[in-house]
N, C-alpha and C. Protein backbone atom coordinates (compact mmCIF):
# COMPACT_ATOMS: atom_id res chain seq x y z
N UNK A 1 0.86 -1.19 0.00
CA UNK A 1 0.00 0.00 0.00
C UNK A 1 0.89 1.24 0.00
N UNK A 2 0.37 2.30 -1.12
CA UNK A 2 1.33 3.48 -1.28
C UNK A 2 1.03 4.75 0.39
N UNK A 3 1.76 5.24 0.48
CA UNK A 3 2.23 6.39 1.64
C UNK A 3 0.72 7.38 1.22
N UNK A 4 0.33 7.66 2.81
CA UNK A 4 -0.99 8.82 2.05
C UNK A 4 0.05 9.79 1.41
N UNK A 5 -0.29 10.45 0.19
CA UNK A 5 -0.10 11.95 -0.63
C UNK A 5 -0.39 12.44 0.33
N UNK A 6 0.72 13.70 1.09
CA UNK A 6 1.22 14.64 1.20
C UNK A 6 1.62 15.78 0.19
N UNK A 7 1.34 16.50 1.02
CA UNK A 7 1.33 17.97 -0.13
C UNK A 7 2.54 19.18 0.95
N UNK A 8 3.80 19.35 -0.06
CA UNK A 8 4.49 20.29 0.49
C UNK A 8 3.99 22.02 0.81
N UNK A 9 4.10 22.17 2.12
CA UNK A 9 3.51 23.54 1.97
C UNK A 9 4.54 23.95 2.97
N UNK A 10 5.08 25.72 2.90
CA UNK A 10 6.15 25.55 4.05
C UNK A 10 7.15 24.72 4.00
N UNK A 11 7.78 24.30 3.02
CA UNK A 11 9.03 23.54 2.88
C UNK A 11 8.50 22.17 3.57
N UNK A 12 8.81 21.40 5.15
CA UNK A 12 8.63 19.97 5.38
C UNK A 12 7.59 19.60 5.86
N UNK A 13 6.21 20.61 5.69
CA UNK A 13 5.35 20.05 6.45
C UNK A 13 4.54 18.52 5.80
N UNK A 14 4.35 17.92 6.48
CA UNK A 14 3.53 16.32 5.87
C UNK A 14 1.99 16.90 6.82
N UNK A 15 1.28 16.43 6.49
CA UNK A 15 -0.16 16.11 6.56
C UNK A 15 -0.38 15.59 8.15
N UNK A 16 0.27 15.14 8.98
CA UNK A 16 0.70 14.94 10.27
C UNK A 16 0.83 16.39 10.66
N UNK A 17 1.25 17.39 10.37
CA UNK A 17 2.02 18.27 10.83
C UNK A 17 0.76 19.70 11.05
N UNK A 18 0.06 19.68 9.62
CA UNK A 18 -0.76 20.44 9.50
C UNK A 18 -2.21 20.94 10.30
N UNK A 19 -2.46 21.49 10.59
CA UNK A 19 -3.71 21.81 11.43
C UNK A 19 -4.29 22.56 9.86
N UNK A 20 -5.31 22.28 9.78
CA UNK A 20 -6.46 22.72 8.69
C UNK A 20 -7.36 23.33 9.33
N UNK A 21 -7.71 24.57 9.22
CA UNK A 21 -9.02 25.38 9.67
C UNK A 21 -9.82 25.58 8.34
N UNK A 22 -11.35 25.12 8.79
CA UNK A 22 -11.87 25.19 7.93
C UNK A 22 -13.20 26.68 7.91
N UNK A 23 -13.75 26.80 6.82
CA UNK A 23 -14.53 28.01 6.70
C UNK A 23 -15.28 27.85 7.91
N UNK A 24 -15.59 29.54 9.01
CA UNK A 24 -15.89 29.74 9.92
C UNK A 24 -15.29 28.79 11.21
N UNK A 25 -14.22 28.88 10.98
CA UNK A 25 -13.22 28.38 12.21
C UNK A 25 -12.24 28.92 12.72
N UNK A 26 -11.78 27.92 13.58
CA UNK A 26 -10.45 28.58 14.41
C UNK A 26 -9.73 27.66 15.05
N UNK A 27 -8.30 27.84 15.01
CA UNK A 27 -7.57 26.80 15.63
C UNK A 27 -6.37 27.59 15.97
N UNK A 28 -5.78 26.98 17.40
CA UNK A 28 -4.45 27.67 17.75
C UNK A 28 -3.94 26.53 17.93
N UNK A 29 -2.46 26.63 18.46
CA UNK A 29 -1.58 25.91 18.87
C UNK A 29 -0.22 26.62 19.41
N UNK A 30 0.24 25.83 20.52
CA UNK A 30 1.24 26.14 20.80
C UNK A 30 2.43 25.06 20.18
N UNK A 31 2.25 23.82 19.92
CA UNK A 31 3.01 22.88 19.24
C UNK A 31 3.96 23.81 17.94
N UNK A 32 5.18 23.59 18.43
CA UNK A 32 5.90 24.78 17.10
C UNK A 32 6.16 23.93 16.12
N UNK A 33 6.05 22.50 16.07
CA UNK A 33 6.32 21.75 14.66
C UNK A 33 5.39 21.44 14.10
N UNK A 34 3.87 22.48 14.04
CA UNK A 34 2.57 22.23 13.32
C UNK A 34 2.60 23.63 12.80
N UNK A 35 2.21 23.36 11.27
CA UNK A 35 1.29 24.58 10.11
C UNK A 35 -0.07 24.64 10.49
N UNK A 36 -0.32 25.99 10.24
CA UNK A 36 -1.81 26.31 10.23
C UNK A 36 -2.35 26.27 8.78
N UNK A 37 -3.05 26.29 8.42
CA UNK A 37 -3.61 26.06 7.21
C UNK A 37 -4.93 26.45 6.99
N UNK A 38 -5.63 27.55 6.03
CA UNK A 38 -6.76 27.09 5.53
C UNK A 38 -6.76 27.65 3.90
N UNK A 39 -7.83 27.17 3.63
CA UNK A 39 -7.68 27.07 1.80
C UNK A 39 -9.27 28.28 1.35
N UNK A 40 -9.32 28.28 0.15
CA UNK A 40 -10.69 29.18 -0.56
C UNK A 40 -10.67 30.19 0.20
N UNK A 41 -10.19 31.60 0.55
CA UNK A 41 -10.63 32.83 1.06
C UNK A 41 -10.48 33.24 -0.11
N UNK A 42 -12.25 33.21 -0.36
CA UNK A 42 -12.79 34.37 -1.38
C UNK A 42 -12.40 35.72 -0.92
N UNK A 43 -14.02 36.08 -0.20
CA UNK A 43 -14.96 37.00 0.42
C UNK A 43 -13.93 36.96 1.53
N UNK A 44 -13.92 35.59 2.29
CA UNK A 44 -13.24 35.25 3.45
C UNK A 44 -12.31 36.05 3.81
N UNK A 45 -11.77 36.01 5.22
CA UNK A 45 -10.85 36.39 5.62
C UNK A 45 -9.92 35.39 6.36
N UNK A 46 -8.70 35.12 6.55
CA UNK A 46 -8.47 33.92 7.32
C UNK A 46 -7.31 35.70 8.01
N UNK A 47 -7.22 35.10 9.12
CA UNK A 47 -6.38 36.21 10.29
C UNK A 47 -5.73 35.39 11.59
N UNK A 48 -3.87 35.63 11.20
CA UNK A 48 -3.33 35.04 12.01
C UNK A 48 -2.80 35.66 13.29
N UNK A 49 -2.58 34.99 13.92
CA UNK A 49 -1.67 35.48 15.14
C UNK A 49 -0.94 34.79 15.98
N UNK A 50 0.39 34.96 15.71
CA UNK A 50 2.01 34.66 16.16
C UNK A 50 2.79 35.37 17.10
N UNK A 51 2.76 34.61 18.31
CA UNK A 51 4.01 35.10 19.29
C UNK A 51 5.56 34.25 18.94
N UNK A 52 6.94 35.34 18.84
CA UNK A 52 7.73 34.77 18.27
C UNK A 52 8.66 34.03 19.48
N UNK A 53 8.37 34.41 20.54
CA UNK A 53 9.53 34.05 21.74
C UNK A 53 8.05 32.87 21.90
N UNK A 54 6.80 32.59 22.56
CA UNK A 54 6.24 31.15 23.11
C UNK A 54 6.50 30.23 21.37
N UNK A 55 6.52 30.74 20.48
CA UNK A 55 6.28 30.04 18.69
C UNK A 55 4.45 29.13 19.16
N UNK A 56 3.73 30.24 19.06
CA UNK A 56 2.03 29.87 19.23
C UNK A 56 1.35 30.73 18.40
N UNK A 57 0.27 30.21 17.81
CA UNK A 57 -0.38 31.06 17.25
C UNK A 57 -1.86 30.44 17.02
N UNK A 58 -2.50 30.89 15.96
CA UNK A 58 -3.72 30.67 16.22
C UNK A 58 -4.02 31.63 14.56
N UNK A 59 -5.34 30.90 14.12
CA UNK A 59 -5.78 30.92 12.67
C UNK A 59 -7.26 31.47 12.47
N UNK A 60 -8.07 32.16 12.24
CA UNK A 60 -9.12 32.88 12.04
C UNK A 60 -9.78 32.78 10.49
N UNK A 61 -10.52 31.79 10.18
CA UNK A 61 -11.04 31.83 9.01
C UNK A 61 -12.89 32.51 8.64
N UNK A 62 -12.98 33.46 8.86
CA UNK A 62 -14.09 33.92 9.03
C UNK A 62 -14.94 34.33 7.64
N UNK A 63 -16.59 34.37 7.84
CA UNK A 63 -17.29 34.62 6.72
C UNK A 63 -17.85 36.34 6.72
N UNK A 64 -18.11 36.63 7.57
CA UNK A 64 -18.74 37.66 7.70
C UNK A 64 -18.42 38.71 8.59
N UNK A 65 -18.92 40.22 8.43
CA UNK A 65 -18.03 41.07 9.21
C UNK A 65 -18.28 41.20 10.60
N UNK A 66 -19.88 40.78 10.80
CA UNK A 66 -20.44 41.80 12.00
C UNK A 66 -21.43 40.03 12.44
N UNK A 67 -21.55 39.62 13.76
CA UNK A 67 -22.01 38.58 14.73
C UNK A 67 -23.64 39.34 15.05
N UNK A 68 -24.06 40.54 15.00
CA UNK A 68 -24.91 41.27 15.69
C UNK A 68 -25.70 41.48 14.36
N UNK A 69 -25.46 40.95 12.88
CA UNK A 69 -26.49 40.83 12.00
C UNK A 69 -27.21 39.56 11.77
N UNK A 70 -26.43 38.73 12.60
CA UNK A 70 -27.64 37.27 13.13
C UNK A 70 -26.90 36.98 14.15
N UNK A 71 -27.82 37.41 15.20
CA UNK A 71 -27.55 37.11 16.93
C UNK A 71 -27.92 35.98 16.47
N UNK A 72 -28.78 34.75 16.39
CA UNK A 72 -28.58 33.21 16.65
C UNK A 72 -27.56 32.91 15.65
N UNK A 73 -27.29 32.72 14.51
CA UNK A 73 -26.02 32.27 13.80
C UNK A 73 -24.44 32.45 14.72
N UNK A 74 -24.45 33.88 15.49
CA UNK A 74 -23.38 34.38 15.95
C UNK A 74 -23.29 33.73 17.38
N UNK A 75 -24.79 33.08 17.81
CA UNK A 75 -24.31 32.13 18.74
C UNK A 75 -23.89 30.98 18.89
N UNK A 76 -24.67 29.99 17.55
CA UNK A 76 -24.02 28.95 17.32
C UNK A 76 -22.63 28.98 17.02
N UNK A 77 -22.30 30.01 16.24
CA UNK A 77 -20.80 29.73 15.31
C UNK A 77 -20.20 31.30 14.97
N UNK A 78 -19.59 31.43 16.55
CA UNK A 78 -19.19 33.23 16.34
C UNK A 78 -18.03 33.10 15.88
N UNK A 79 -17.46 31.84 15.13
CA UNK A 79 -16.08 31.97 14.27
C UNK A 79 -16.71 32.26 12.97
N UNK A 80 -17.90 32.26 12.69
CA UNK A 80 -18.48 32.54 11.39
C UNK A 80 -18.03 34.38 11.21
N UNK A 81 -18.22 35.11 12.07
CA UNK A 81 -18.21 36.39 11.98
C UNK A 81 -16.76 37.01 12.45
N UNK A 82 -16.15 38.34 11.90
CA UNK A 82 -14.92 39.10 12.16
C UNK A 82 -15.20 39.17 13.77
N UNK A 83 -16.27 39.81 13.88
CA UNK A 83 -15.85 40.42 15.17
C UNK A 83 -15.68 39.99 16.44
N UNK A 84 -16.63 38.74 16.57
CA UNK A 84 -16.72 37.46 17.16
C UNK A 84 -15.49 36.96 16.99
N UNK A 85 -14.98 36.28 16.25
CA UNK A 85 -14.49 35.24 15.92
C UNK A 85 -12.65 35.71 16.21
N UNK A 86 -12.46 36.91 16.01
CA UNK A 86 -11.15 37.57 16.43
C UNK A 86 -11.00 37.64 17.33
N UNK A 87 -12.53 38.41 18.70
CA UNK A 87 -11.78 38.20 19.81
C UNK A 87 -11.48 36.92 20.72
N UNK A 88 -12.19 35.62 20.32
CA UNK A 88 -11.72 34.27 20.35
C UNK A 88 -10.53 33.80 20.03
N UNK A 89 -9.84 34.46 19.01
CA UNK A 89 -8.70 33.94 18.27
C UNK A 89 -7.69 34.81 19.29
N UNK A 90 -8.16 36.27 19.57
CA UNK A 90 -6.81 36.91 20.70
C UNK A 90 -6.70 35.91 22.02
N UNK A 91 -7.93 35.86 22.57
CA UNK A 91 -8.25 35.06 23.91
C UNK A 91 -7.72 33.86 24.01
N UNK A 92 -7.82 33.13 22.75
CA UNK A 92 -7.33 31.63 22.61
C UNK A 92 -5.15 31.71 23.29
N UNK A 93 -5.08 32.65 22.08
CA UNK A 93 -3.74 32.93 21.74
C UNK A 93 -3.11 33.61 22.65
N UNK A 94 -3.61 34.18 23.63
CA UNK A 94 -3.35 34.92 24.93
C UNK A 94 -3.55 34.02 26.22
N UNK A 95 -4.08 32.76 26.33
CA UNK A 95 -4.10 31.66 26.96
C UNK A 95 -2.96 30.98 26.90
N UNK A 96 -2.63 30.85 25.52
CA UNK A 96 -1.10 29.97 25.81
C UNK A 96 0.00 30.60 26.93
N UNK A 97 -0.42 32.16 26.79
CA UNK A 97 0.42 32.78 27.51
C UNK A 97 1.71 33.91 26.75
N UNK A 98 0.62 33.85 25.27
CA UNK A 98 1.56 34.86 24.29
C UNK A 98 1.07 36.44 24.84
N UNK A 99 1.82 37.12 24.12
CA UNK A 99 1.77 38.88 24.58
C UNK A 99 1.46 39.67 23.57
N UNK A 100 0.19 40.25 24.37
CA UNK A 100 0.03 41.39 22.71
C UNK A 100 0.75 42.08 21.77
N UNK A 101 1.83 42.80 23.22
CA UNK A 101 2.66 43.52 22.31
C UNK A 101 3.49 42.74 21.39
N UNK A 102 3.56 41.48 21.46
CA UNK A 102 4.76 40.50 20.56
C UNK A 102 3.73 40.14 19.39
N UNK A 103 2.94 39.71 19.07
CA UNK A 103 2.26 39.63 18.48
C UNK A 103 2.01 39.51 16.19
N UNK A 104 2.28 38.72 15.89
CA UNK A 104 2.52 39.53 14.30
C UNK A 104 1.02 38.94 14.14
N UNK A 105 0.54 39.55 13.68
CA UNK A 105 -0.59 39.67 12.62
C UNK A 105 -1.11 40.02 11.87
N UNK A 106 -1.20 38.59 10.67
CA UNK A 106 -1.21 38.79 8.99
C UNK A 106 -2.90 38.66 8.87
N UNK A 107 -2.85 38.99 7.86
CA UNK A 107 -4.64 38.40 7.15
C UNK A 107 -4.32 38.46 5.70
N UNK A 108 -5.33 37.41 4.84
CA UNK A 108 -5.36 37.31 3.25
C UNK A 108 -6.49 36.99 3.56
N UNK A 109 -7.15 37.41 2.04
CA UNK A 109 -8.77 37.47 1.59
C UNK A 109 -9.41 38.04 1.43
N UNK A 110 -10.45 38.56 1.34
CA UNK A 110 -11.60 39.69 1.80
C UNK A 110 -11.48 40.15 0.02
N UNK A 111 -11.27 39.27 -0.71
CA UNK A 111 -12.05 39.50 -2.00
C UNK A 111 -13.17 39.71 -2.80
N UNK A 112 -13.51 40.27 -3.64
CA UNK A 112 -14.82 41.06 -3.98
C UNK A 112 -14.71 39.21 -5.40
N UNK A 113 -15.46 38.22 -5.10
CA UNK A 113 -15.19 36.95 -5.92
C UNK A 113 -16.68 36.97 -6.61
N UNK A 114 -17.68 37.72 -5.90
CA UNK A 114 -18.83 37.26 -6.71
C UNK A 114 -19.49 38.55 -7.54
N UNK A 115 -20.09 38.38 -8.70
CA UNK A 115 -20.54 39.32 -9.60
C UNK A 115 -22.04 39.79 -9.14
N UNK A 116 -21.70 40.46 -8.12
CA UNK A 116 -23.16 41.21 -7.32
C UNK A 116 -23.22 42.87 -7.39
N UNK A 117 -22.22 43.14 -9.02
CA UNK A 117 -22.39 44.57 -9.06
C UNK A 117 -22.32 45.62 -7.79
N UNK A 118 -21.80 45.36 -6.81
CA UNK A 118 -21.47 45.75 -5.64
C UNK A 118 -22.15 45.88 -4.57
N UNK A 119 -23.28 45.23 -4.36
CA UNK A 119 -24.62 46.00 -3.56
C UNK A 119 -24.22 45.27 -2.06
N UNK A 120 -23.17 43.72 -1.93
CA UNK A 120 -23.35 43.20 -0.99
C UNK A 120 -21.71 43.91 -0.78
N UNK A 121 -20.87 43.16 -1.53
CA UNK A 121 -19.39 43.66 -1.19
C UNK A 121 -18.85 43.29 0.26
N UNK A 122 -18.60 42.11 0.01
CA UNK A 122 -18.68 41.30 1.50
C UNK A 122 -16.94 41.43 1.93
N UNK A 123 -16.54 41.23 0.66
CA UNK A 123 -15.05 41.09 0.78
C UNK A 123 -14.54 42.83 1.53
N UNK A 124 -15.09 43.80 1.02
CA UNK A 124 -14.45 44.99 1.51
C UNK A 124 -15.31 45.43 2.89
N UNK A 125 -16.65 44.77 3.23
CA UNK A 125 -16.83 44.80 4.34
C UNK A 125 -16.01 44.22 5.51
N UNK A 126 -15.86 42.91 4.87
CA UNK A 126 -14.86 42.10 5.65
C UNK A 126 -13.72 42.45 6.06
N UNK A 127 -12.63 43.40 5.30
CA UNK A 127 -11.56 44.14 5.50
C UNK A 127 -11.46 45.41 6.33
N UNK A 128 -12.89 45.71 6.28
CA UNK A 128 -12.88 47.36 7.05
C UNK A 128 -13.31 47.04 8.81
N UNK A 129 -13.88 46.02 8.82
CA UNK A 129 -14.36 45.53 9.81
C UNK A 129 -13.21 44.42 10.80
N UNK A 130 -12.28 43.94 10.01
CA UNK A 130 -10.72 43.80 10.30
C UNK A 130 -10.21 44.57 10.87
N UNK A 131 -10.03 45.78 9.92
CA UNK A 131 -9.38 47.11 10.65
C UNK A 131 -9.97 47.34 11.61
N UNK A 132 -11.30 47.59 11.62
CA UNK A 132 -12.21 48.42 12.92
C UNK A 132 -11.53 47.41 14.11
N UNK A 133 -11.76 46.02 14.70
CA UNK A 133 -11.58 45.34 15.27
C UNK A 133 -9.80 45.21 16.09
N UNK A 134 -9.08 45.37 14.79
CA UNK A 134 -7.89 45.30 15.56
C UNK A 134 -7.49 46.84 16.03
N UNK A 135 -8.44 47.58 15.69
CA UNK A 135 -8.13 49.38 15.95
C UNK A 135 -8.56 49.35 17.63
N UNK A 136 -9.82 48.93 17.74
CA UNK A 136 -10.17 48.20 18.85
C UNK A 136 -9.30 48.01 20.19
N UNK A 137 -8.87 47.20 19.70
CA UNK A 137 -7.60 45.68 20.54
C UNK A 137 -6.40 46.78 20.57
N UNK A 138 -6.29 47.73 20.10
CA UNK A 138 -5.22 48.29 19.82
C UNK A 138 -4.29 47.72 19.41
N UNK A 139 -4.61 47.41 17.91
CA UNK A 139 -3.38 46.01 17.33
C UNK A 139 -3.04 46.73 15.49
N UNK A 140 -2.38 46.07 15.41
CA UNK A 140 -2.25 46.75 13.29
C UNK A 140 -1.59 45.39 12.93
N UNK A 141 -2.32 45.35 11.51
CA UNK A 141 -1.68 44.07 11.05
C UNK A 141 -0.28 44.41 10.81
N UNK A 142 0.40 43.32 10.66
CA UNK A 142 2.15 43.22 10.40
C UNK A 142 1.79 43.42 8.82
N UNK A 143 1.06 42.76 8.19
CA UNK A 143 1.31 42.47 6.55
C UNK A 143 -0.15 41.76 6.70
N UNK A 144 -0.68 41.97 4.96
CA UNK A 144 -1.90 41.51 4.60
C UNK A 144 -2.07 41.08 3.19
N UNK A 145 -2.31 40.42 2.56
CA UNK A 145 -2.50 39.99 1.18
C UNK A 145 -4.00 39.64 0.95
N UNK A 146 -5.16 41.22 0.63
CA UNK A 146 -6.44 41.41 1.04
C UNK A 146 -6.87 42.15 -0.12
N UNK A 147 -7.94 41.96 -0.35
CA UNK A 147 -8.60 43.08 -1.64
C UNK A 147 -8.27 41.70 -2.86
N UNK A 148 -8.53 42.58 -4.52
CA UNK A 148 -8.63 41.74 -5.55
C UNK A 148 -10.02 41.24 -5.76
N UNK A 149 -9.88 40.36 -6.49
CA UNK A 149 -10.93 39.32 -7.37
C UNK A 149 -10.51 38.06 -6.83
N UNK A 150 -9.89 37.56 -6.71
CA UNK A 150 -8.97 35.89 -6.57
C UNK A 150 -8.57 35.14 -4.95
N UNK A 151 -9.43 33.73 -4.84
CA UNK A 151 -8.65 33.09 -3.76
C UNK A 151 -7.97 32.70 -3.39
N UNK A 152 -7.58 32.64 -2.00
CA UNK A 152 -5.75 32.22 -1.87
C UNK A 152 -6.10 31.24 -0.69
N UNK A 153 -5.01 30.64 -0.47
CA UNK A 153 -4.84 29.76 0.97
C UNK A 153 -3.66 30.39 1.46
N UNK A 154 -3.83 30.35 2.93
CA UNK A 154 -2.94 31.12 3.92
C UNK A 154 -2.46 29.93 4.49
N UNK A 155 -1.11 30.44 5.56
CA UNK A 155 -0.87 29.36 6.19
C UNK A 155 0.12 30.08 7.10
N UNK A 156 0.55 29.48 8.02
CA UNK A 156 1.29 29.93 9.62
C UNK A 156 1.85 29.28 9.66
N UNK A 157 3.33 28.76 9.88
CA UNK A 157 4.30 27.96 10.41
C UNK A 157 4.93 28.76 11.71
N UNK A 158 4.62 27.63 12.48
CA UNK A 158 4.33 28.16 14.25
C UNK A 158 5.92 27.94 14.75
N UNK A 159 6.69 27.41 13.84
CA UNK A 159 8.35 27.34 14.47
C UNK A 159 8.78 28.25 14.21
N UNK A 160 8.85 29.53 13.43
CA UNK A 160 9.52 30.54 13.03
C UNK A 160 8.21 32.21 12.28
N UNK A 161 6.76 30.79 12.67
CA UNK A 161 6.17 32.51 11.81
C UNK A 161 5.75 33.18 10.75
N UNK A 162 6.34 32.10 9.83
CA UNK A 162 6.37 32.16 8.26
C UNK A 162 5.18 32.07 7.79
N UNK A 163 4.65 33.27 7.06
CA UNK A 163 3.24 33.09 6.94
C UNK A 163 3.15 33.39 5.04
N UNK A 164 2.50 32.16 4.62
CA UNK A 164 2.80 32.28 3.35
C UNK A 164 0.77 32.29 2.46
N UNK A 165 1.25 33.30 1.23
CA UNK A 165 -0.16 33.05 0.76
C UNK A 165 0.08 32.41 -0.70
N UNK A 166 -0.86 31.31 -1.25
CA UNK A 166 -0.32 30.97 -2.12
C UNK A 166 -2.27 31.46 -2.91
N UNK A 167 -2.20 31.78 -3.91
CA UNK A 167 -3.34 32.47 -5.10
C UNK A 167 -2.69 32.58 -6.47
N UNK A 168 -3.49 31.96 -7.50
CA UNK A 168 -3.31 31.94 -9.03
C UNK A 168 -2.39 31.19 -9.24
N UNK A 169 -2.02 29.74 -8.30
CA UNK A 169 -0.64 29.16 -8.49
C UNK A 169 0.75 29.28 -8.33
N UNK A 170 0.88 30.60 -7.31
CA UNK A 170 1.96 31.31 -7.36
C UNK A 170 1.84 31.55 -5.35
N UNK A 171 3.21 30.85 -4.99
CA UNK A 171 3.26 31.34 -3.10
C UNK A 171 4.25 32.55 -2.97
N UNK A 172 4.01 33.00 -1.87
CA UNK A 172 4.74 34.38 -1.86
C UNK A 172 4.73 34.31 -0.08
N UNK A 173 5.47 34.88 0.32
CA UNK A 173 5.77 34.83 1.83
C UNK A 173 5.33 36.26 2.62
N UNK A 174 4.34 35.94 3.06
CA UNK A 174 3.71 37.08 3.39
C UNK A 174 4.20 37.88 4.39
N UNK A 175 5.35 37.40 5.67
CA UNK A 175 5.87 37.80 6.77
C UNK A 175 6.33 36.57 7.20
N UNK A 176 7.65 36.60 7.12
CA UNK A 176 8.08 37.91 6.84
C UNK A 176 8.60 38.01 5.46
N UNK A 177 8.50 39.22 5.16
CA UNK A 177 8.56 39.65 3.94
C UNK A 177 9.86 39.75 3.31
């Protein structure tokens, strides 16, 4: 029997290694020899956060900007929403025992992917409502690969930080840069 297919992402990660967050989720870790991972951010936003001295972080794949435009959705699944779902992802990531001020945080996504002549514009809601949130927290992203037409998959490597976006077949290293 052949080896499961593995897929290189981050130079050695194997499929063992990877943590996958999927749409309207969230996952941290303090384990520094695991990738974060999630794939399709249209509209989406996926939003990381990395302490470089604990090597922990934590992954934010969210659909929507605002939890308080469906109070029951935002109770079942407040990783579905930015505003919800971020301050879960600080709280998570501040449990391990990481520090705000250390902190890098990237985001990719928040693309305008569907042909709705602009009336919903989820992707640039999604981005402004990013900002609002970490303006908030008193936080600024490190680097972002956000806006466009096109989806990407993000990813976190929790040993060093390396946060890479790969869109149109092409990876690029988002931070550090």
């Amino acid at each position: 029997m052949p080896p499961p297919r593995t897929e290189t992402i981050l130079g050695s990660t194997t499929d063992a290694d990877r943590i996958t967050v999927g749409v309207a989720d969230l996952q941290a870790s303090r384990d520094a020899s695991r990738t974060i991972i999630t794939y399709a951010l249209g509209s989406c936003i996926g939003v990381t956060l990395w302490d470089p001295i604990l090597r922990a972080g934590g992954m934010l794949h969210f659909m929507l900007p605002e939890g308080a435009l469906n109070a029951t959705k935002s109770l079942e699944n407040p990783f579905m929403f930015g505003d919800t779902g971020f301050t879960l992802l600080l709280e998570r990531v501040l449990a391990f025992g990481a520090r705000r001020d250390r902190l890098v945080i990237c985001a990719a996504g928040g693309a305008e992917v569907l042909a709705d002549e602009g009336h919903f514009r989820i992707g640039s809601r999604n981005r402004t409502l990013l900002r609002k949130v970490l303006w908030k927290h008193g936080m600024l992203l490190s680097a972002d690969d956000t806006g466009g037409s096109h989806s990407r998959t993000l990813s976190l490597r929790l040993s060093d930080g390396a946060t890479l976006v790969k869109s149109q077949g092409k990876e690029r290293a988002l931070w550090p840069s």
